[in-house]
C-alpha atoms as a PDB file:
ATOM      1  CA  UNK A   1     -16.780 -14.372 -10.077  1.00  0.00           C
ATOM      2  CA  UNK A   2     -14.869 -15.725 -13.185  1.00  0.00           C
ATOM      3  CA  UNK A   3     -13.935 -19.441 -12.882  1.00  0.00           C
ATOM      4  CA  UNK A   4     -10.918 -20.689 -15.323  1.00  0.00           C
ATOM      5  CA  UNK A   5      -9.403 -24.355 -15.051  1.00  0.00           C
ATOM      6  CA  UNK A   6      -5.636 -23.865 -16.515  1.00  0.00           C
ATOM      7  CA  UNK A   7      -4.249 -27.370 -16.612  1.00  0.00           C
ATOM      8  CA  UNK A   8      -1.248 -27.317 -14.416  1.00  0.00           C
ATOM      9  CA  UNK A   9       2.079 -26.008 -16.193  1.00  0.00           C
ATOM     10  CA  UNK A  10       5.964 -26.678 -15.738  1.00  0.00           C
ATOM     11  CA  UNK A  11       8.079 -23.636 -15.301  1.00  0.00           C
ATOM     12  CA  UNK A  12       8.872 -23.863 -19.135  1.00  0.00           C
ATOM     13  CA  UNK A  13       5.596 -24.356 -20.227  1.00  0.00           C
ATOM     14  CA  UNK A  14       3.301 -21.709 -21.676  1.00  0.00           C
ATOM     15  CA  UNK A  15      -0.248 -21.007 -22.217  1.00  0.00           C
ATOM     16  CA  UNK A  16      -2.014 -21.585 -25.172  1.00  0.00           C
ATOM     17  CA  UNK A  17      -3.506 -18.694 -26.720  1.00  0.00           C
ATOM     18  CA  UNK A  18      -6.727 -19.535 -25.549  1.00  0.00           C
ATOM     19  CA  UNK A  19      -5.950 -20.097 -21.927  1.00  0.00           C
ATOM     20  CA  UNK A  20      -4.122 -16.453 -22.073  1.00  0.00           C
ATOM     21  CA  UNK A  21      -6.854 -14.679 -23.510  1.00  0.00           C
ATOM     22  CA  UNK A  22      -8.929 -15.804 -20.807  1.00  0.00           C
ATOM     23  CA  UNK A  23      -6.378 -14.823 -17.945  1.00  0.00           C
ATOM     24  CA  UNK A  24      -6.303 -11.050 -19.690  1.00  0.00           C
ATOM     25  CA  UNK A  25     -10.214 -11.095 -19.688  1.00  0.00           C
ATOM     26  CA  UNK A  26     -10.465 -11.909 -16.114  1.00  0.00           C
ATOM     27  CA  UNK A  27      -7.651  -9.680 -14.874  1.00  0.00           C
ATOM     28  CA  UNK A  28      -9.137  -7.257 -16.491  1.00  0.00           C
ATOM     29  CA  UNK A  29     -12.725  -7.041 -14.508  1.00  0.00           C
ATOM     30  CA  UNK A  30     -10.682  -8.295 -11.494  1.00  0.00           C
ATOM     31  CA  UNK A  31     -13.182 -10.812 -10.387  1.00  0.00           C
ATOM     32  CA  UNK A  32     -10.835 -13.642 -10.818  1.00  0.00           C
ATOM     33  CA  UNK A  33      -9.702 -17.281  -9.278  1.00  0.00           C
ATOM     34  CA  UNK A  34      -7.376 -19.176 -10.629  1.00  0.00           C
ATOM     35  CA  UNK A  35      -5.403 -21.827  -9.724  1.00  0.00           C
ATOM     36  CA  UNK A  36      -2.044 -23.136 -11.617  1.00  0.00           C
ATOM     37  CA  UNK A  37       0.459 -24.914 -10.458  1.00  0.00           C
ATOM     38  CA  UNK A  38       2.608 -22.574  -7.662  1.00  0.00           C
ATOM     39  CA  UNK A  39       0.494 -20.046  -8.941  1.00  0.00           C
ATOM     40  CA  UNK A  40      -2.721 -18.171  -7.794  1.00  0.00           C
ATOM     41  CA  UNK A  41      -4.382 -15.011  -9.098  1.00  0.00           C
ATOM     42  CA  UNK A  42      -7.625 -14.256  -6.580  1.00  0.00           C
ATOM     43  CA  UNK A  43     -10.424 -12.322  -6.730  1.00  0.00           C
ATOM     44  CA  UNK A  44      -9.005  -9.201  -5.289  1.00  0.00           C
ATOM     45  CA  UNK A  45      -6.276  -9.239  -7.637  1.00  0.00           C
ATOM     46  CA  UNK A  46      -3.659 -10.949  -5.570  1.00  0.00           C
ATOM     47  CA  UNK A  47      -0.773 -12.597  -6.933  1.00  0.00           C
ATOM     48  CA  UNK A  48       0.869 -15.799  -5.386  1.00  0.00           C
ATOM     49  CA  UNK A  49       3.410 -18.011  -5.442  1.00  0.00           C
ATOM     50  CA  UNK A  50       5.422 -20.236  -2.934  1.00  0.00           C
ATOM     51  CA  UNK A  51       7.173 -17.594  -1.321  1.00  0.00           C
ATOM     52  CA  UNK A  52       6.303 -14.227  -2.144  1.00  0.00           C
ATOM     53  CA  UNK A  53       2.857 -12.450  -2.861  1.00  0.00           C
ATOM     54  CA  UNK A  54       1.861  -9.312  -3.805  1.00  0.00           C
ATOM     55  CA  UNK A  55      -1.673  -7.923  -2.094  1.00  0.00           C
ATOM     56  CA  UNK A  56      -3.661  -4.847  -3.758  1.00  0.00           C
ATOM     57  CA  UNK A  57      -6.955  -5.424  -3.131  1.00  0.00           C
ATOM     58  CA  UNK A  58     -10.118  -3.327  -0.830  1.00  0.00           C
ATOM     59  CA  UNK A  59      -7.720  -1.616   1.020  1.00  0.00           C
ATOM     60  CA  UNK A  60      -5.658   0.078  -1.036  1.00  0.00           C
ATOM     61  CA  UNK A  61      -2.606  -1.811  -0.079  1.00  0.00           C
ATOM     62  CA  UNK A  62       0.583  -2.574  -2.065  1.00  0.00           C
ATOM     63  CA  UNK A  63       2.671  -5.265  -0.431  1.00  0.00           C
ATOM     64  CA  UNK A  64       4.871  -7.888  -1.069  1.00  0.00           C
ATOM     65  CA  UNK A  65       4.988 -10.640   1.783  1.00  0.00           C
ATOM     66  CA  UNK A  66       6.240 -13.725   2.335  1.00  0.00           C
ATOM     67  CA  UNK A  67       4.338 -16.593   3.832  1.00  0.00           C
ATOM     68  CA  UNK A  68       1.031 -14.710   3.749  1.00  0.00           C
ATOM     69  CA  UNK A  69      -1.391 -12.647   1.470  1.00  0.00           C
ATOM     70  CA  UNK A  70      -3.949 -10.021   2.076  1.00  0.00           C
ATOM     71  CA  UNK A  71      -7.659 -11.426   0.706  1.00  0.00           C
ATOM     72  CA  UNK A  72     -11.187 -10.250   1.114  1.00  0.00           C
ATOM     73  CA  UNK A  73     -10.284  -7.845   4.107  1.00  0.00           C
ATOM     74  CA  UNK A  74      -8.142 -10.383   5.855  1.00  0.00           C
ATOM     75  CA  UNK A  75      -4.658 -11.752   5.781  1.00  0.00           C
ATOM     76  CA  UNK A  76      -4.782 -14.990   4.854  1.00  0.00           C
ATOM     77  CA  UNK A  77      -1.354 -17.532   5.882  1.00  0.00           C
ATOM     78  CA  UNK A  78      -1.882 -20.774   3.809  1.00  0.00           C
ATOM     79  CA  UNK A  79       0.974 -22.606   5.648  1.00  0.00           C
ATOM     80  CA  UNK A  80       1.091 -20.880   8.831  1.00  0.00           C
ATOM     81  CA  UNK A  81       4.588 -20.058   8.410  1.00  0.00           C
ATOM     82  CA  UNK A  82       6.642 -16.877   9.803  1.00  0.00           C
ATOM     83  CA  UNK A  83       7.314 -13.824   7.806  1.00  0.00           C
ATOM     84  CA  UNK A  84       7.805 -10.742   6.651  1.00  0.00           C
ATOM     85  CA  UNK A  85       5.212  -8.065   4.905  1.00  0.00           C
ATOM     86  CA  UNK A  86       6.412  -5.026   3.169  1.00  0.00           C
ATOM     87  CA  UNK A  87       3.770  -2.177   2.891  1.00  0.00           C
ATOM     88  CA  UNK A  88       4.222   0.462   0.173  1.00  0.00           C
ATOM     89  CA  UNK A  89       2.123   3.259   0.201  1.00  0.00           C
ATOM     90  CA  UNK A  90      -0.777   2.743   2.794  1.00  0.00           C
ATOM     91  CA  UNK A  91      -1.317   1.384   6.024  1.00  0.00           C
ATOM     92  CA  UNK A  92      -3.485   2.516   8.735  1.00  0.00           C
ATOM     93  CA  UNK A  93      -1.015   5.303   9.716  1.00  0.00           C
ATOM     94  CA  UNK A  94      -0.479   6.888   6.776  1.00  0.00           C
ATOM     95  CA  UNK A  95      -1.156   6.666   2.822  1.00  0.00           C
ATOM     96  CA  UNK A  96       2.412   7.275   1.812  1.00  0.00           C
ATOM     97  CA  UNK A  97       4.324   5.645   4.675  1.00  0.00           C
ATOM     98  CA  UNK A  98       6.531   2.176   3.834  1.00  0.00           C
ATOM     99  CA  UNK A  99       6.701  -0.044   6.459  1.00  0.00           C
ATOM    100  CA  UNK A 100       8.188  -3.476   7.316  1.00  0.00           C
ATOM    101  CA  UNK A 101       6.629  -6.180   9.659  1.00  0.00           C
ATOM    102  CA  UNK A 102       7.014  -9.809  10.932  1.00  0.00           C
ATOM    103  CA  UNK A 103       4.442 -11.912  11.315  1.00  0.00           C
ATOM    104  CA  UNK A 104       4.230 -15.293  13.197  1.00  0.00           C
ATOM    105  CA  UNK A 105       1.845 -17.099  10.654  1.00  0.00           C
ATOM    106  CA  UNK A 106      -0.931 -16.723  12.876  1.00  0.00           C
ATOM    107  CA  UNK A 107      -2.482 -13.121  12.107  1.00  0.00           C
ATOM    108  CA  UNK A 108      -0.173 -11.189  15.205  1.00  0.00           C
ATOM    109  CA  UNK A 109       2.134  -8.393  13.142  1.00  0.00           C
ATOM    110  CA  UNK A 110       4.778  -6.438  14.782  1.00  0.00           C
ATOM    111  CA  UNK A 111       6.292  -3.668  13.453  1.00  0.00           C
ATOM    112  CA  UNK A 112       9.980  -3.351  12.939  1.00  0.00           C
ATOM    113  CA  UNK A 113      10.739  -0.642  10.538  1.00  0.00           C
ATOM    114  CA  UNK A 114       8.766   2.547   9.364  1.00  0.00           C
ATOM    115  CA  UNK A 115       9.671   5.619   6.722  1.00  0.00           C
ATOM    116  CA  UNK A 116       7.645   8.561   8.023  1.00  0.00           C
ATOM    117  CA  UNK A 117       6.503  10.347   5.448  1.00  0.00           C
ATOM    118  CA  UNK A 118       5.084  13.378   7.500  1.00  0.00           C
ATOM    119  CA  UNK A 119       7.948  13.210   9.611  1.00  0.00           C
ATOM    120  CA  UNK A 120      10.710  12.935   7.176  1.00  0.00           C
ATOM    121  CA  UNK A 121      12.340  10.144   9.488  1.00  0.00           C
ATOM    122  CA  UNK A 122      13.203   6.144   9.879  1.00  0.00           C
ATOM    123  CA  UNK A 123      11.889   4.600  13.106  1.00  0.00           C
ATOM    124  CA  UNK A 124      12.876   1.248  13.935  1.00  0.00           C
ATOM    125  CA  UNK A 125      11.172  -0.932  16.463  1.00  0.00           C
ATOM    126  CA  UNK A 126      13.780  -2.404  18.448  1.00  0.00           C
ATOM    127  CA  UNK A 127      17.871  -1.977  18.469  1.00  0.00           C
ATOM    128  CA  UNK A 128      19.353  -0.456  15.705  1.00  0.00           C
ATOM    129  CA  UNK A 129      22.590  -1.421  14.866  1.00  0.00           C
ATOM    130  CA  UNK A 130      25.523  -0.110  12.357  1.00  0.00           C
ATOM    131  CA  UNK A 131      28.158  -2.397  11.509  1.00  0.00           C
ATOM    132  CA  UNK A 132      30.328   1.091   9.317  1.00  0.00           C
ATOM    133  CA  UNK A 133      30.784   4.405  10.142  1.00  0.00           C
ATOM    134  CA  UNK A 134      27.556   6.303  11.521  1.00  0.00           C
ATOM    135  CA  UNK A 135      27.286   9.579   9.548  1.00  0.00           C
ATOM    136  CA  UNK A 136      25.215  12.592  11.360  1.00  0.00           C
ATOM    137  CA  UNK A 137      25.367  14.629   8.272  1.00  0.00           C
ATOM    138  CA  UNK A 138      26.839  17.758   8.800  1.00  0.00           C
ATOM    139  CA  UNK A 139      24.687  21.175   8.344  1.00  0.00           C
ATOM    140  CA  UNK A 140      25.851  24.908   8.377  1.00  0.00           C
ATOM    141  CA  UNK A 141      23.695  27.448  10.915  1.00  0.00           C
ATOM    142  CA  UNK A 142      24.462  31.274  10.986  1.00  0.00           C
ATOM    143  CA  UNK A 143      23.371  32.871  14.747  1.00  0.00           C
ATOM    144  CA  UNK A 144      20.812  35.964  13.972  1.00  0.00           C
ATOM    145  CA  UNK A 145      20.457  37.612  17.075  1.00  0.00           C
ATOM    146  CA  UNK A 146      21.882  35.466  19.430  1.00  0.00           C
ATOM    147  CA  UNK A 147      19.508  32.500  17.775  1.00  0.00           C
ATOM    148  CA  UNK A 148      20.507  29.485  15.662  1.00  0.00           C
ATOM    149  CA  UNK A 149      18.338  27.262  13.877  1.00  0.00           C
ATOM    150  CA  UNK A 150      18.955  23.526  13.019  1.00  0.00           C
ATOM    151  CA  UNK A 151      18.393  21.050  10.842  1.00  0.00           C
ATOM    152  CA  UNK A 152      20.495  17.910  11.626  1.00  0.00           C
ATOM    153  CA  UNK A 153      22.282  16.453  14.415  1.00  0.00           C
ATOM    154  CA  UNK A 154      25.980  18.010  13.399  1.00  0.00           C
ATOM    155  CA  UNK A 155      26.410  21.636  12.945  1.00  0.00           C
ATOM    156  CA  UNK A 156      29.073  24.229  12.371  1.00  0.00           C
ATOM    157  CA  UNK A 157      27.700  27.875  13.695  1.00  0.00           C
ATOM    158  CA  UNK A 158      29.111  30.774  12.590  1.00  0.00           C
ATOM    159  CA  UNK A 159      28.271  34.173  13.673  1.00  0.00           C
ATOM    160  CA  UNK A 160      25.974  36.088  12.484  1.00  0.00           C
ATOM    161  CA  UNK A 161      27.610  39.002   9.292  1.00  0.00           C
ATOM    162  CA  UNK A 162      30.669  37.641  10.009  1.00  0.00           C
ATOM    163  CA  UNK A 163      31.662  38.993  13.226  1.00  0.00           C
ATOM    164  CA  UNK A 164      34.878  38.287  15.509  1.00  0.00           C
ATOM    165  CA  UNK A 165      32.512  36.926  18.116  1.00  0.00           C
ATOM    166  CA  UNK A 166      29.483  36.225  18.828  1.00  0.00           C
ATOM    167  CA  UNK A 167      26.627  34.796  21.502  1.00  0.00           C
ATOM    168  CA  UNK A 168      24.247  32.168  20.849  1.00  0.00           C
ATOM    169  CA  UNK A 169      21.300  32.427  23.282  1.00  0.00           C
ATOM    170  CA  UNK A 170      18.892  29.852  21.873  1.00  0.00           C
ATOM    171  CA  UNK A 171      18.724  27.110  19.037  1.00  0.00           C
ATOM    172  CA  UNK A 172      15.317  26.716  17.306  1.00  0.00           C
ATOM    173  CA  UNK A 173      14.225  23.226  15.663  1.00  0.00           C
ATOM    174  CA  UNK A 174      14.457  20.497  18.193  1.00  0.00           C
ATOM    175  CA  UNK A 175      12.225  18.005  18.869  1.00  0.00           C
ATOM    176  CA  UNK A 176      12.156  15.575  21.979  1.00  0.00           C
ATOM    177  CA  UNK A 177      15.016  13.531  22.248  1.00  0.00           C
ATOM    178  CA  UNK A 178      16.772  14.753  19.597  1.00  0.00           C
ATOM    179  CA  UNK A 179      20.776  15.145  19.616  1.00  0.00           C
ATOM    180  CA  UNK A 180      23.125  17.906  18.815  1.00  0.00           C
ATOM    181  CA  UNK A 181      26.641  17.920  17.976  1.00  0.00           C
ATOM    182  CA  UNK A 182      27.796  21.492  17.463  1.00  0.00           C
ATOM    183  CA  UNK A 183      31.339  23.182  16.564  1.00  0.00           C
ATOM    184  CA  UNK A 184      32.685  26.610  15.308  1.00  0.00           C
ATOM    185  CA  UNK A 185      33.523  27.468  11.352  1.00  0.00           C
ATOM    186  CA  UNK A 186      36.399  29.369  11.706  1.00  0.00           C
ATOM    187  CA  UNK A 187      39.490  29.637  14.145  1.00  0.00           C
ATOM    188  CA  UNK A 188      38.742  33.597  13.428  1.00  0.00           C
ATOM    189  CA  UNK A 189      35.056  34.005  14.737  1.00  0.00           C
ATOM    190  CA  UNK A 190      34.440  32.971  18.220  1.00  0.00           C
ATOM    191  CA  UNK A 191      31.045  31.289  19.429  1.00  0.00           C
ATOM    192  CA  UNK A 192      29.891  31.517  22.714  1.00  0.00           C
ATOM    193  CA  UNK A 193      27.458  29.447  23.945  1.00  0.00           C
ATOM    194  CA  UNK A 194      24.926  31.303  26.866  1.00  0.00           C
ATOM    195  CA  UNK A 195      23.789  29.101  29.602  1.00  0.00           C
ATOM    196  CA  UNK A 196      20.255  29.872  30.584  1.00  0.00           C
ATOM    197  CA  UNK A 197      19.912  33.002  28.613  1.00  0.00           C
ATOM    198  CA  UNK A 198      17.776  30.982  26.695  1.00  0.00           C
ATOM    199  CA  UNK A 199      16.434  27.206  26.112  1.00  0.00           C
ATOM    200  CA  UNK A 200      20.303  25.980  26.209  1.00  0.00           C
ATOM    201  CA  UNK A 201      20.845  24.568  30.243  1.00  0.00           C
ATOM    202  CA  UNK A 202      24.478  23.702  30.504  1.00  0.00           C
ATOM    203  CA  UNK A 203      26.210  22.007  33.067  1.00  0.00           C
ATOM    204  CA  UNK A 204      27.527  24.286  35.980  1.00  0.00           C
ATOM    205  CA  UNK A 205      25.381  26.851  34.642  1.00  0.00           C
ATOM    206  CA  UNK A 206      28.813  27.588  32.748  1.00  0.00           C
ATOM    207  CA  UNK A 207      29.047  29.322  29.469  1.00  0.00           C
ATOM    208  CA  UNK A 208      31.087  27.112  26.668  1.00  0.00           C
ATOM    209  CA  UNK A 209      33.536  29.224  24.562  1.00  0.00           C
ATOM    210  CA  UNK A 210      34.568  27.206  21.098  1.00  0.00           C
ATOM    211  CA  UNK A 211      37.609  29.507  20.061  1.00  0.00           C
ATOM    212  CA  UNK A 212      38.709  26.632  18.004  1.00  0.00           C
ATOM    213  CA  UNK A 213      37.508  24.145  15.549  1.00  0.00           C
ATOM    214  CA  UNK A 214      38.194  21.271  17.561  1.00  0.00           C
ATOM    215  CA  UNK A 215      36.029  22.506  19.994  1.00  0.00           C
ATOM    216  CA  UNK A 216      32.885  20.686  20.525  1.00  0.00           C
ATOM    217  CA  UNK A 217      29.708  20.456  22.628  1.00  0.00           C
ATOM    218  CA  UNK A 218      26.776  17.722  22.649  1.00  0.00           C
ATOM    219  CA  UNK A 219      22.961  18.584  23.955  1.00  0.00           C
ATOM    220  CA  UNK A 220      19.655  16.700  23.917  1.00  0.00           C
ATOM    221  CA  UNK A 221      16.378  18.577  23.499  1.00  0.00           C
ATOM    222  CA  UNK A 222      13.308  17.670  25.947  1.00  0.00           C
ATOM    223  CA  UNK A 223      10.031  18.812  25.008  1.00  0.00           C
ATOM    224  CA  UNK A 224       8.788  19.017  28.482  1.00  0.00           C
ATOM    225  CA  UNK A 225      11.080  21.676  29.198  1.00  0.00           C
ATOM    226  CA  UNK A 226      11.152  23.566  25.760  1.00  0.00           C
ATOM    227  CA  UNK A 227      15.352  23.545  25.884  1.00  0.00           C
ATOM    228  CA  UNK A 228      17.822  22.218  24.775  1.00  0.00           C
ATOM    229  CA  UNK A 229      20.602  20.054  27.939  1.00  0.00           C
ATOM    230  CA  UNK A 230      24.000  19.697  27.571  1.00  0.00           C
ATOM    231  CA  UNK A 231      25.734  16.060  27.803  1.00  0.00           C
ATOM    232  CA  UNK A 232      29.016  16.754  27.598  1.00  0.00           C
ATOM    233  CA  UNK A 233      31.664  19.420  25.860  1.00  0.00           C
ATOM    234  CA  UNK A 234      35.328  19.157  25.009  1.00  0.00           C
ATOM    235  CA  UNK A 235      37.755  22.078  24.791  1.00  0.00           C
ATOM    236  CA  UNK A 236      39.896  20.836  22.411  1.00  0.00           C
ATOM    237  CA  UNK A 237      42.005  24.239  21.735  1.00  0.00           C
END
């Protein structure tokens, strides 16, 4: 391991041309520790200050933290101070996932936030809440054969080539615990939703007509039962 002495600097000092020469040469073979004032650049290429570090290092990490910094294997907390750690790109999970955790200064993480990658989704650990408007994101499904598939949690259904009317029997693409608002395109083409002809299980065991566009119904999909359960409809016409 490299060893450099850099006399301790003031923010609006610099280093001599010397001292900075030396800095590239070690950074370079990464086998580095130095020590500056509010400054330290380690020997798995770490880089920290007072209040914010950024890891790389044997595991393949990228993450800036605050109160702690990942060394030799091991998180290290020099003041044994709460945080927070941002990982971007790999964690144990998965190599492209970003996630956000707390720590308590002590070496005990808890997970708060995560951007699936595989999945496509955010999952947050713990309440969730929205101080504006909460957007579902509205998607367009055409029923083929009495079958819709879906994408998001709010979608108009039209039916299929156009037609006055039409029944929808079963929606593909749910996962469990997922939510579905659904209404009509048109005024002119009349949805009809089938209870029990396939994986839709509405209340009553009642079909739902939406003649109208202000016509809307609500459903929850459980894996256990491979269908999708209604929560509530309003006829709105």
């Amino acid at each position: 391991m490299a060893s450099i002495t850099i006399p301790d600097k003031s923010t609006t000092d610099t280093l001599t041309a010397s001292e900075f020469n030396q800095l590239l040469s070690a950074l370079k073979d990464g086998t580095i520790s130095i020590t500056t004032e509010g400054v330290t650049v380690a020997d798995d290429g770490y880089i920290q200050n007072e209040d914010a570090y950024i890891s790389g290092g044997t595991t393949g990490l990228m993450a800036l933290s605050t109160h702690a910094y990942y060394s030799n294997a091991s998180w290290v907390f020099p003041d044994a101070t709460a945080g927070s750690v941002i990982i971007l790109g790999s964690d144990a999970a998965s190599s492209q996932d970003l996630v956000y955790y707390t720590h308590d200064g002590a070496g005990s993480f808890t997970e708060r936030l995560r951007y699936d990658v595989s999945e496509t989704q955010l999952e947050v650990t713990g309440k969730l809440k929205v101080t504006g408007l909460f957007n579902l994101g509205k998607t367009q499904s055409v029923i083929a054969s009495g079958v819709a598939t879906v994408t998001s949690s709010y979608v108009e259904i039209d039916t299929e080539a156009a037609a006055a009317t039409d029944d929808l029997d079963t929606i593909n693409g749910g996962s469990d615990g997922d939510i579905l608002i659904m209404k009509i395109l048109t005024n002119s083409r009349v949805v009809t939703i089938k209870a029990g002809t396939g994986n839709i299980i509405l209340a009553g065991a009642v079909d739902f007509v939406m003649n109208n566009v202000k016509d809307k119904i609500m459903l929850m999909y459980t894996d256990s039962l491979s269908s999708w359960h209604e929560i509530s409809r309003s006829n709105n016409s």
